[in-house]
C-alpha atoms as a PDB file:
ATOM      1  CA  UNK A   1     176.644 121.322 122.887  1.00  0.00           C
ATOM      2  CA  UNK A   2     179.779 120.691 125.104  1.00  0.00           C
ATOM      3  CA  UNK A   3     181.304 117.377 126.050  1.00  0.00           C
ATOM      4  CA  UNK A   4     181.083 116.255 129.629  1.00  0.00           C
ATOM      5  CA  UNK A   5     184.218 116.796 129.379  1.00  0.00           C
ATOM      6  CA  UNK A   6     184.379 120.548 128.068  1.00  0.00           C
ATOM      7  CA  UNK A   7     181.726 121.385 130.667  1.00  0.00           C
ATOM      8  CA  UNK A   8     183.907 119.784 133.759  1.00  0.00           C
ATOM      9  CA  UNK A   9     186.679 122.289 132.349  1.00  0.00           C
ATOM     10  CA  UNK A  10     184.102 125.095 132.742  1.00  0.00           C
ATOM     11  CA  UNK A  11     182.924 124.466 136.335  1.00  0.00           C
ATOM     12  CA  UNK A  12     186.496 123.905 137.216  1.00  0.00           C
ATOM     13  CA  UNK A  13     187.519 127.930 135.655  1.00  0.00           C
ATOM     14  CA  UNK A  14     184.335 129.156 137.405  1.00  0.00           C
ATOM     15  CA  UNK A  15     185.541 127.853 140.499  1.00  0.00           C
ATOM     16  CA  UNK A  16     189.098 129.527 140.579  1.00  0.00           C
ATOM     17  CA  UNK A  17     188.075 132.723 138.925  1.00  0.00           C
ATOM     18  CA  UNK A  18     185.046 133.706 140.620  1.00  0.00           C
ATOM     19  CA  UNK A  19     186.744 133.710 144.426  1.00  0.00           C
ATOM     20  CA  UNK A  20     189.576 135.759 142.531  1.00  0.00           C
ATOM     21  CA  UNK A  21     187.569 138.497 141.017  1.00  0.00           C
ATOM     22  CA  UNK A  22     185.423 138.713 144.190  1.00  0.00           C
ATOM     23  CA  UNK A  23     189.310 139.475 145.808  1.00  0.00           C
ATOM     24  CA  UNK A  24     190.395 141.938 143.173  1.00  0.00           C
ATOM     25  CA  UNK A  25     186.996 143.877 143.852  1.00  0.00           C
ATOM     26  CA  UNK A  26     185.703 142.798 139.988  1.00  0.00           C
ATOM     27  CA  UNK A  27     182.291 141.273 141.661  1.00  0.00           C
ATOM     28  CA  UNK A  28     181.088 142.332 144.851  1.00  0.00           C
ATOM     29  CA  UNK A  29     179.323 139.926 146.952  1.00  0.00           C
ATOM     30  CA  UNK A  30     175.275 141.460 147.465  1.00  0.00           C
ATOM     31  CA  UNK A  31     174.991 143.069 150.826  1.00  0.00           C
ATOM     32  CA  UNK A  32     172.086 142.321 153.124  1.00  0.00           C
ATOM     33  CA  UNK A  33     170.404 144.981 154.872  1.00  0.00           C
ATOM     34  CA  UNK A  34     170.160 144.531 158.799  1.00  0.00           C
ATOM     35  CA  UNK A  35     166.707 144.490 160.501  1.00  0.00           C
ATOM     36  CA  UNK A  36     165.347 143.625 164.007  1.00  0.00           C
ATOM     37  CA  UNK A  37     163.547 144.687 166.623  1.00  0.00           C
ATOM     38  CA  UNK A  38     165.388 146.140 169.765  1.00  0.00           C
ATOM     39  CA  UNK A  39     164.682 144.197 172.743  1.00  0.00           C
ATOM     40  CA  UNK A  40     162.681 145.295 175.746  1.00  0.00           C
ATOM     41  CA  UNK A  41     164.628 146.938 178.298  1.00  0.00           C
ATOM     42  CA  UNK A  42     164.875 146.016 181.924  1.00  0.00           C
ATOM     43  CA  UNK A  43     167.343 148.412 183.490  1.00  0.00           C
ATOM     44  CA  UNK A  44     165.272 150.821 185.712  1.00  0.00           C
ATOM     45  CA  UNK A  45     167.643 153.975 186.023  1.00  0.00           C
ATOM     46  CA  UNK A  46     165.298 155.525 182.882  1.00  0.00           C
ATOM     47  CA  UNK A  47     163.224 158.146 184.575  1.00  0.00           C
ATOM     48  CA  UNK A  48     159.541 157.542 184.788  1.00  0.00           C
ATOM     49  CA  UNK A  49     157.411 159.744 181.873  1.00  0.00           C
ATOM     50  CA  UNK A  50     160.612 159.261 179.793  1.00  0.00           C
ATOM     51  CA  UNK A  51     161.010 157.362 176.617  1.00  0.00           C
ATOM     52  CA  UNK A  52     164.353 155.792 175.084  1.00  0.00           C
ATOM     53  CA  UNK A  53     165.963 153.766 173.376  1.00  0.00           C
ATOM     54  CA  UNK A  54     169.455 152.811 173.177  1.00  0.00           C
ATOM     55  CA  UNK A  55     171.166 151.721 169.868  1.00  0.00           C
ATOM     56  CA  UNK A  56     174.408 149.811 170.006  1.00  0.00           C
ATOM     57  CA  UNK A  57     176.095 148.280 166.912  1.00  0.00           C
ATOM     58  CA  UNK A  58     178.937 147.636 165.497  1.00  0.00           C
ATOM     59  CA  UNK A  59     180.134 149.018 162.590  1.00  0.00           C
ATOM     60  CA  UNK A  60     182.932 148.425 159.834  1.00  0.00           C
ATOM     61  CA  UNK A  61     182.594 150.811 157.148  1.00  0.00           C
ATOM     62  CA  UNK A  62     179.123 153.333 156.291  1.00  0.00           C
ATOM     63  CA  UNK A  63     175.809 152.578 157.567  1.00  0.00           C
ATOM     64  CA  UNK A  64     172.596 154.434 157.512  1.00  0.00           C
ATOM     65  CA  UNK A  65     170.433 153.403 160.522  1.00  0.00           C
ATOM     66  CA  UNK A  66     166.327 153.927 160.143  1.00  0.00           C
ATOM     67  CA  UNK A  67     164.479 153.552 164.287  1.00  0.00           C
ATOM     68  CA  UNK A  68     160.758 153.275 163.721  1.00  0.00           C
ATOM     69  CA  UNK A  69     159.261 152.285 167.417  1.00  0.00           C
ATOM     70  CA  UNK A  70     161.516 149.683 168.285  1.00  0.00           C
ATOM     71  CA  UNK A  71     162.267 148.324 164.878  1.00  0.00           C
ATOM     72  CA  UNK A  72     165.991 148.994 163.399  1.00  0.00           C
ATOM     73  CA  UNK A  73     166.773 148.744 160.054  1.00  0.00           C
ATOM     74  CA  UNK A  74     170.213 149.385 159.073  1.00  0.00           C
ATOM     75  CA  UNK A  75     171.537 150.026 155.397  1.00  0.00           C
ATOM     76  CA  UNK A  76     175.361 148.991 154.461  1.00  0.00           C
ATOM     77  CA  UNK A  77     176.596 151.914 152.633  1.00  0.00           C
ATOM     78  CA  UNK A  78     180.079 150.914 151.943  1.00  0.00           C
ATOM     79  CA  UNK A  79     181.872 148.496 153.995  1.00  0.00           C
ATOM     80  CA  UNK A  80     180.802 144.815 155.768  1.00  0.00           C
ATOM     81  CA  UNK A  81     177.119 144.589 157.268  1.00  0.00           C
ATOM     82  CA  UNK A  82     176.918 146.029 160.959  1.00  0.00           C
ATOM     83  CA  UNK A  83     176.062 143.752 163.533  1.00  0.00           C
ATOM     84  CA  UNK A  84     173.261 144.596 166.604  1.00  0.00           C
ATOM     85  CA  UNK A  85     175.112 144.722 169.611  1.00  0.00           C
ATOM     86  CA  UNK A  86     172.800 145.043 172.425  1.00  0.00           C
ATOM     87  CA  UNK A  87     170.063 147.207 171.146  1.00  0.00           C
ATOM     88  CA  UNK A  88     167.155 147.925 173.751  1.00  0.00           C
ATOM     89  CA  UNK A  89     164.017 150.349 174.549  1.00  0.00           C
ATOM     90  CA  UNK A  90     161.430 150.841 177.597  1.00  0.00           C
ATOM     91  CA  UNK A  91     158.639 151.599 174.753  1.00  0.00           C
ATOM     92  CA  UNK A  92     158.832 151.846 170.918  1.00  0.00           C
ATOM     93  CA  UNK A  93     158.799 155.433 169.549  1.00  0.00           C
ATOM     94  CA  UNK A  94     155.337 156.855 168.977  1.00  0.00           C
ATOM     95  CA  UNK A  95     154.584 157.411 165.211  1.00  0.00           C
ATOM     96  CA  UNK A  96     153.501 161.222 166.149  1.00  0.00           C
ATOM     97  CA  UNK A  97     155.347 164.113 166.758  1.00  0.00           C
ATOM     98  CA  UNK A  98     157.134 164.003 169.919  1.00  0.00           C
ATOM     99  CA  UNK A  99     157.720 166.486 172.730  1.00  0.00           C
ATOM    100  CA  UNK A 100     161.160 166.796 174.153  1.00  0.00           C
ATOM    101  CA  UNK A 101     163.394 164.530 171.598  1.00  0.00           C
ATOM    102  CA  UNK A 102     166.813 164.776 172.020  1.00  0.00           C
ATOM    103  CA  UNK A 103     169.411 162.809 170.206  1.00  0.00           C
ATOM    104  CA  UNK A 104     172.550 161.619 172.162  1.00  0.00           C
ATOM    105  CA  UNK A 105     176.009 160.103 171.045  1.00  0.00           C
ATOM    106  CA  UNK A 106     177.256 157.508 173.854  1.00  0.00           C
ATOM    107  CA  UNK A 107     180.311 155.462 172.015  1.00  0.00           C
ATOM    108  CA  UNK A 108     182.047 156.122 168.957  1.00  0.00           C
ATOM    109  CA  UNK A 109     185.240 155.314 166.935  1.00  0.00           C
ATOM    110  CA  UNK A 110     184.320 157.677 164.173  1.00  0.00           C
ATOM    111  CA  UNK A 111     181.695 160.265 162.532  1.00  0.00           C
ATOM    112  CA  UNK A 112     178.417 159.617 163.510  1.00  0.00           C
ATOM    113  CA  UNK A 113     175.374 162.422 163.162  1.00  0.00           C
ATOM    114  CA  UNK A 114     171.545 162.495 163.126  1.00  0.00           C
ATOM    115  CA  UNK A 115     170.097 163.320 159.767  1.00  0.00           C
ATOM    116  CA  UNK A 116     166.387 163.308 160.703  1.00  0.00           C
ATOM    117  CA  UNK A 117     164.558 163.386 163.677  1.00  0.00           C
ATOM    118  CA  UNK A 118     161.018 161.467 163.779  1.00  0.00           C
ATOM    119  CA  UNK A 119     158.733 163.210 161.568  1.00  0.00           C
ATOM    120  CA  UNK A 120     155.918 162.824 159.049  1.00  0.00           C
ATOM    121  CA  UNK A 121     158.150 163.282 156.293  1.00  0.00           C
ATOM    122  CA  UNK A 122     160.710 160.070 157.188  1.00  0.00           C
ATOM    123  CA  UNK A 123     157.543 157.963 158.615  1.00  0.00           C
ATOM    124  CA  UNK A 124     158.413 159.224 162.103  1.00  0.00           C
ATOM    125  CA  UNK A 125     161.971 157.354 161.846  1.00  0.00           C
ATOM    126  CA  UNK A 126     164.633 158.720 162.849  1.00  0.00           C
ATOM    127  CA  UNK A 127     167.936 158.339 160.798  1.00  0.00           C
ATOM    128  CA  UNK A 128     171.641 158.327 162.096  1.00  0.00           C
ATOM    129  CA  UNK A 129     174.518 158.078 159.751  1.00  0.00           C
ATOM    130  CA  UNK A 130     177.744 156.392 160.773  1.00  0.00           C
ATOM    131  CA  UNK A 131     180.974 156.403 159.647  1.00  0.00           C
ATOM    132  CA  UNK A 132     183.676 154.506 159.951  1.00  0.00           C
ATOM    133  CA  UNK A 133     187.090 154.686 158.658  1.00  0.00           C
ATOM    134  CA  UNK A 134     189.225 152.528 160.604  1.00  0.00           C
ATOM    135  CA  UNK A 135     189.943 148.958 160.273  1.00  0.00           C
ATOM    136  CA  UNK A 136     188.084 146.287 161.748  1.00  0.00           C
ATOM    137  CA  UNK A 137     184.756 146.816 163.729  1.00  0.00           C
ATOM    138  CA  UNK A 138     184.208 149.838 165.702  1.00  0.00           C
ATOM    139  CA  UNK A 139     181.694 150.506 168.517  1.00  0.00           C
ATOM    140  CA  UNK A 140     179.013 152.625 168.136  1.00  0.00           C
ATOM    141  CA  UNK A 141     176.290 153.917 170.612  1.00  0.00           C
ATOM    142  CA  UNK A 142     173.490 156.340 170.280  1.00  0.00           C
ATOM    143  CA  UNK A 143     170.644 157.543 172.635  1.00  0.00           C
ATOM    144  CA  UNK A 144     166.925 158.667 171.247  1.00  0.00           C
ATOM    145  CA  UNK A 145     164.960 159.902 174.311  1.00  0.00           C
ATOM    146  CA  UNK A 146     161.689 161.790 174.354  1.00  0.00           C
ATOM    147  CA  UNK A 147     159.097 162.475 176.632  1.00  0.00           C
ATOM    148  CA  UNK A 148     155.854 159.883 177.214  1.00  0.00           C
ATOM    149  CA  UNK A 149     152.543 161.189 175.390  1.00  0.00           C
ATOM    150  CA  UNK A 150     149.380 160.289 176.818  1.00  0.00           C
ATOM    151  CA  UNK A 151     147.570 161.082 173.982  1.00  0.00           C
ATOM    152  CA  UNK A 152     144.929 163.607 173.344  1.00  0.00           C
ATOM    153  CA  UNK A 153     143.293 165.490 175.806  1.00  0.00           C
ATOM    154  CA  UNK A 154     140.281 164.619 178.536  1.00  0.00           C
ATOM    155  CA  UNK A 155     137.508 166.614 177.651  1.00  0.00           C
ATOM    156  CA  UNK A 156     135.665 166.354 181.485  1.00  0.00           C
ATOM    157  CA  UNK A 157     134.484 163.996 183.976  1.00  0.00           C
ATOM    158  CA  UNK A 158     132.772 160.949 182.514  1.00  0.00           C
ATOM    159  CA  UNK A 159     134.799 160.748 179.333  1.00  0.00           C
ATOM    160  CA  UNK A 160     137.492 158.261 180.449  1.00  0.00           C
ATOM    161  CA  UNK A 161     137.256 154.752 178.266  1.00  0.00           C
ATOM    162  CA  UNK A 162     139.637 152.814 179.675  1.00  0.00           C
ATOM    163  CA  UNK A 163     138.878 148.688 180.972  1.00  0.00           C
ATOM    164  CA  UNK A 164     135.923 148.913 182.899  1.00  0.00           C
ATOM    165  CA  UNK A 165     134.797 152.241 182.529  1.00  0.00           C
ATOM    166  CA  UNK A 166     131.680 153.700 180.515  1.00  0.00           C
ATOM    167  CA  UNK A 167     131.070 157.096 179.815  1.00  0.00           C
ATOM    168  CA  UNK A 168     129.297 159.538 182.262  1.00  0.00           C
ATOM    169  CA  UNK A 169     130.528 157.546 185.049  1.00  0.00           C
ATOM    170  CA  UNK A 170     130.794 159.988 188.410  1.00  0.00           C
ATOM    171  CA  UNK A 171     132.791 157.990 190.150  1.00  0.00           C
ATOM    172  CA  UNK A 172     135.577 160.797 190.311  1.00  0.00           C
ATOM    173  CA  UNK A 173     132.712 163.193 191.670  1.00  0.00           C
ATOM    174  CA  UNK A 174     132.170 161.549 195.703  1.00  0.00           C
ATOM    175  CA  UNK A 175     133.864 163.553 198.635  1.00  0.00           C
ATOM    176  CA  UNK A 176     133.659 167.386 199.305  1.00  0.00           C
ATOM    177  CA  UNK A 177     135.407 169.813 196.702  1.00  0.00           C
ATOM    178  CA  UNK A 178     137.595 171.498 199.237  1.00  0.00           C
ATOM    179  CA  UNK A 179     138.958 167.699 199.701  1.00  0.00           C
ATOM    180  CA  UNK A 180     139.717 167.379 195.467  1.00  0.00           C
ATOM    181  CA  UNK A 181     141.693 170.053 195.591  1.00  0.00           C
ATOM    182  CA  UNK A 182     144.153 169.152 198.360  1.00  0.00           C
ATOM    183  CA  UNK A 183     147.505 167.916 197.278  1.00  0.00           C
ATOM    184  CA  UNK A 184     147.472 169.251 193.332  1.00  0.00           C
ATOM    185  CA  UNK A 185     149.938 172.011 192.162  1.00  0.00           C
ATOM    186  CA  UNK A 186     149.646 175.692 193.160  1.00  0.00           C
ATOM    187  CA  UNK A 187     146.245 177.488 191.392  1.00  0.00           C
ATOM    188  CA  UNK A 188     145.242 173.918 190.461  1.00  0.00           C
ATOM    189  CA  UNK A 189     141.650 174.289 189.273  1.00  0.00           C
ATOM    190  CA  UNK A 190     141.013 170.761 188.310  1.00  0.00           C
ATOM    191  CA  UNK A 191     139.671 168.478 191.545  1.00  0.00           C
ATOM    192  CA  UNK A 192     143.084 165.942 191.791  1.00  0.00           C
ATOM    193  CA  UNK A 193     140.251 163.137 192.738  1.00  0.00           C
ATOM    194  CA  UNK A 194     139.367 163.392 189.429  1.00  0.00           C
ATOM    195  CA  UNK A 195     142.661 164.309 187.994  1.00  0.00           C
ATOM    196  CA  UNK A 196     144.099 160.809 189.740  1.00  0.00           C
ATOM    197  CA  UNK A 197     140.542 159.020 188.553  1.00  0.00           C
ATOM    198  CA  UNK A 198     141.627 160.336 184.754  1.00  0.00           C
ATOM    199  CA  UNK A 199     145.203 158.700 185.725  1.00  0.00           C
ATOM    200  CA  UNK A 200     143.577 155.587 186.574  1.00  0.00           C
ATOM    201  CA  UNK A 201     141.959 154.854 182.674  1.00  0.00           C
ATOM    202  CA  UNK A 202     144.610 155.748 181.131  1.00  0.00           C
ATOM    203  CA  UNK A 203     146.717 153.271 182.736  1.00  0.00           C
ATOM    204  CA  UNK A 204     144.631 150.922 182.203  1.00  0.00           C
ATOM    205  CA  UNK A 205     144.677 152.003 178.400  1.00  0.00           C
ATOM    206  CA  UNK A 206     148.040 151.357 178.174  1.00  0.00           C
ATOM    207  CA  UNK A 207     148.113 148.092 180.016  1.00  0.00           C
ATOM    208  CA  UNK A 208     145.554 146.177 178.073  1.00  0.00           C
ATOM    209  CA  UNK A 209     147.267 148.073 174.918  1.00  0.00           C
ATOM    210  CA  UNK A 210     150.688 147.344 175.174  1.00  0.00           C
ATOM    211  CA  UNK A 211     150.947 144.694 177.720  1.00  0.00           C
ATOM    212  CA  UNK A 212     147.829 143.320 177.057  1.00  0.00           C
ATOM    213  CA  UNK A 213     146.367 142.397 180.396  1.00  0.00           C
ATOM    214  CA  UNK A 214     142.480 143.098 179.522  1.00  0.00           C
ATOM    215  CA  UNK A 215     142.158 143.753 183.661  1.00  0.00           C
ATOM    216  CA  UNK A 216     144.273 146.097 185.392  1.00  0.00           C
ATOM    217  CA  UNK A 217     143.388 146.939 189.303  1.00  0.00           C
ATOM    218  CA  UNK A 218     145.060 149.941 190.416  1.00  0.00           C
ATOM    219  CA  UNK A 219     146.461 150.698 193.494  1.00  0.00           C
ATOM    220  CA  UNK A 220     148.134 153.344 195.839  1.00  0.00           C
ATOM    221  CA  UNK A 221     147.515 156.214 193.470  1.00  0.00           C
ATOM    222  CA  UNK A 222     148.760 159.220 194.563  1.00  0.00           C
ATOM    223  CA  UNK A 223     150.410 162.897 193.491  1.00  0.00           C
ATOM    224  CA  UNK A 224     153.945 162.920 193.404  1.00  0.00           C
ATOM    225  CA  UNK A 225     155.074 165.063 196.627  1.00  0.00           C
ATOM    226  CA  UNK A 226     158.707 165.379 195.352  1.00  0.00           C
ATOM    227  CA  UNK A 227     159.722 169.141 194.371  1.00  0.00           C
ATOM    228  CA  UNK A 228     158.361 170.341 190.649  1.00  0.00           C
ATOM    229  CA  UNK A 229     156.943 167.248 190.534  1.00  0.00           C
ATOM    230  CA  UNK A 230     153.031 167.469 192.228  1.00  0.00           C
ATOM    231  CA  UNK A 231     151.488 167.683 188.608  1.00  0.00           C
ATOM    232  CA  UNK A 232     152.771 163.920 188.488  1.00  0.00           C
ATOM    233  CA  UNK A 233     150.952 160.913 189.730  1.00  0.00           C
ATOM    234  CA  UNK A 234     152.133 157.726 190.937  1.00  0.00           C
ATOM    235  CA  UNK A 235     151.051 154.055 191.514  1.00  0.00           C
ATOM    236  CA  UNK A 236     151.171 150.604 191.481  1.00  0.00           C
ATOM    237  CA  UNK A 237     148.948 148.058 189.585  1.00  0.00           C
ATOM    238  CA  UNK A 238     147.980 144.518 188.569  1.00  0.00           C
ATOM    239  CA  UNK A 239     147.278 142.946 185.364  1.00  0.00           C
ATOM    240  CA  UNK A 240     144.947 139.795 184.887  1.00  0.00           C
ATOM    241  CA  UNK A 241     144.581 137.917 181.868  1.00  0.00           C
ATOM    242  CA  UNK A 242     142.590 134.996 183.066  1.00  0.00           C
ATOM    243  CA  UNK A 243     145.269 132.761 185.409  1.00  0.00           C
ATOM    244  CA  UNK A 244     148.151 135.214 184.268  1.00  0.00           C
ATOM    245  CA  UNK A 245     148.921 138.189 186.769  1.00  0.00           C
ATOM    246  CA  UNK A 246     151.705 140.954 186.350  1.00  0.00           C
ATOM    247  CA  UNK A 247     152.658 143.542 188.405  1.00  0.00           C
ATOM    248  CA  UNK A 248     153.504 147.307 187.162  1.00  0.00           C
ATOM    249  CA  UNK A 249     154.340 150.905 188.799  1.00  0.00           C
ATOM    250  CA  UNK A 250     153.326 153.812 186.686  1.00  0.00           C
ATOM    251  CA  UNK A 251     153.545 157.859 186.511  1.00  0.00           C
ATOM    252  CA  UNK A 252     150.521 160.146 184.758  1.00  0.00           C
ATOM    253  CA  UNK A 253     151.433 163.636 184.162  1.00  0.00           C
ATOM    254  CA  UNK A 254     148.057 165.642 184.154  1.00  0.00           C
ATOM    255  CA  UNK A 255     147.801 169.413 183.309  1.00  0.00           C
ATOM    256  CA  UNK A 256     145.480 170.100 186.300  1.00  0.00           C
ATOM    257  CA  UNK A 257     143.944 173.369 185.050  1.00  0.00           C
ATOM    258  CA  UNK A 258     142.566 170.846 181.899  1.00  0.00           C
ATOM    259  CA  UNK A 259     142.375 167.284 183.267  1.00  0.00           C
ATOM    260  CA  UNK A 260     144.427 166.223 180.087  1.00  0.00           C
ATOM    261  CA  UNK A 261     146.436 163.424 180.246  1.00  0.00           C
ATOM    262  CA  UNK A 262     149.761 164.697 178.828  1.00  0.00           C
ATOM    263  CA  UNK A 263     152.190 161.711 179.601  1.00  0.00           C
ATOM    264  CA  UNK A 264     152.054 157.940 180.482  1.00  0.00           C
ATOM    265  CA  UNK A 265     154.586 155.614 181.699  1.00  0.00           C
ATOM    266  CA  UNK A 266     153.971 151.741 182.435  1.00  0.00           C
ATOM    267  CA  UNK A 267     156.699 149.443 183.681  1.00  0.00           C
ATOM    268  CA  UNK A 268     156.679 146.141 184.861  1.00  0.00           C
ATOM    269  CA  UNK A 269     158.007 146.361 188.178  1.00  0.00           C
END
C-alpha cells in the first residue's frame, strides 16, 4: 500500500496531467445533450389556423436537433453544446400527420437542412441537422409551420362533446333553414347555425384541453366575411376555472358540405 506520502505524489501528477491531456485532445470531456421545452409564444403576427414554432440556437460545431410538440432535444455531434436562444411556439406539434408542413431556414452562418419531417417513423419529430464550421458560436434559426387540425370529423347534429354539451342536443336546429344557410360559402349544404354551433364545442375542447379552463362561454361567433375566407369562423371567448377568468379569440375552419371540424386555433388574446 502507498505512503501518505507516495499517494500525495499521485494526486499531485493527476492534477497536472489530466487538464493537459484534456488540451492535447487525449480525453475528451463527456458532452451533455441539450433539452427543453420552447416557450409559449406571445407575438400575434402568426396567422390564425396556423401552427409554428420557431427554433433559435446557437451553435459551435455539429448538432442534430429532435422537435417533438414543443420539446427540443438537441444532440452535440462534434463541437461545444449549443445553447437555446430564444426558442418559442403558439402550440406544440401534433403527434399525427400534419397537413401543410413546411420547413423554413430564417438565420444561418453555415449548412443547415431538414432530415425528417414529423412522421410515424421518427415519433412525429422532426430533425434538422446543423453545421457549423466557423469559429466561435454562430446563429442559427429555423421555422416549422403547419396547418391547425381539429381532429376527426363531426358525424351530424347532436354529436358535439365539448364542456357542457351531451349528445343529441338540437340546440343548432332553432330558426328557419333558409336562415342556416345565409352567410356560408358558395353551394354550402351544411346549415352555418350548425356549422358555427360545431365551432362552438370544439373550442371549448381545446380550451379545457390545453388551457385548461373546464368553462368556456363563447361569444360573437361568426363566419369570416374576408375574401376565400367564409369557410372560416371567428370569435371571442372566456375561460372560468372557479375565481380564475381568461380571455381568448379563436378561428374554426369547417368543411360546410360535411360539418367536420378541419382546423382549430385558440389564443389568449
Amino acid at each position: 500500500m502507498p505512503s501518505a506520502s507516495g499517494r500525495k505524489l499521485w494526486r499531485a501528477a493527476l492534477f497536472v496531467a489530466l487538464p493537459l491531456a484534456v488540451a492535447l485532445g487525449v480525453v475528451r470531456p463527456a458532452r451533455a445533450d441539450l433539452e427543453f421545452q420552447a416557450k409559449r409564444m406571445t407575438r400575434t403576427d402568426v396567422p390564425l389556423g396556423k401552427g409554428q414554432c420557431d427554433i433559435r440556437l446557437r451553435v459551435d460545431g455539429e448538432v442534430e436537433v429532435s422537435v417533438r410538440g414543443d420539446r427540443v432535444r438537441v444532440r452535440t455531434v462534434a463541437g461545444r453544446d449549443a445553447r437555446d436562444d430564444g426558442s418559442e411556439c403558439n402550440e406544440p406539434m401534433p403527434a399525427r400527420p400534419l397537413t401543410g408542413f413546411n420547413f423554413e431556414v430564417l438565420d444561418r452562418r453555415g449548412d443547415i437542412k431538414l432530415l425528417s419531417g414529423p412522421e410515424g417513423r421518427s415519433g412525429f419529430s422532426a430533425v434538422v441537422r446543423i453545421r457549423d464550421s466557423e469559429g466561435g458560436e454562430g446563429r442559427y434559426h429555423f421555422r416549422l409551420s403547419w396547418q391547425m387540425d381539429g381532429g376527426g370529423p363531426v358525424t351530424g347534429p347532436g354529436q358535439g362533446q365539448g364542456p357542457g354539451r351531451q349528445p343529441g342536443d338540437d340546440r343548432g336546429r332553432r330558426g328557419r333553414e333558409e336562415d342556416y344557410d345565409r352567410g356560408g360559402p358558395p353551394g354550402a349544404r351544411f346549415p352555418v347555425a350548425r356549422a358555427i354551433e360545431i365551432c362552438r364545442d370544439a373550442v371549448r375542447d381545446r380550451i379545457a384541453r390545453d388551457y385548461r379552463y373546464p368553462n368556456a362561454e363563447i361569444q360573437n361567433a361568426r363566419v369570416d366575411d374576408r375574401p376565400g375566407r367564409n369557410d372560416w369562423i371567428l370569435g371571442d371567448a372566456t375561460g372560468r376555472r372557479g375565481y380564475a377568468t381568461e380571455h381568448f379569440i379563436f378561428s374554426c375552419q369547417v368543411d360546410f358540405s360535411t360539418g367536420r371540424v378541419r382546423a382549430v386555433d385558440v389564443r389568449i388574446r
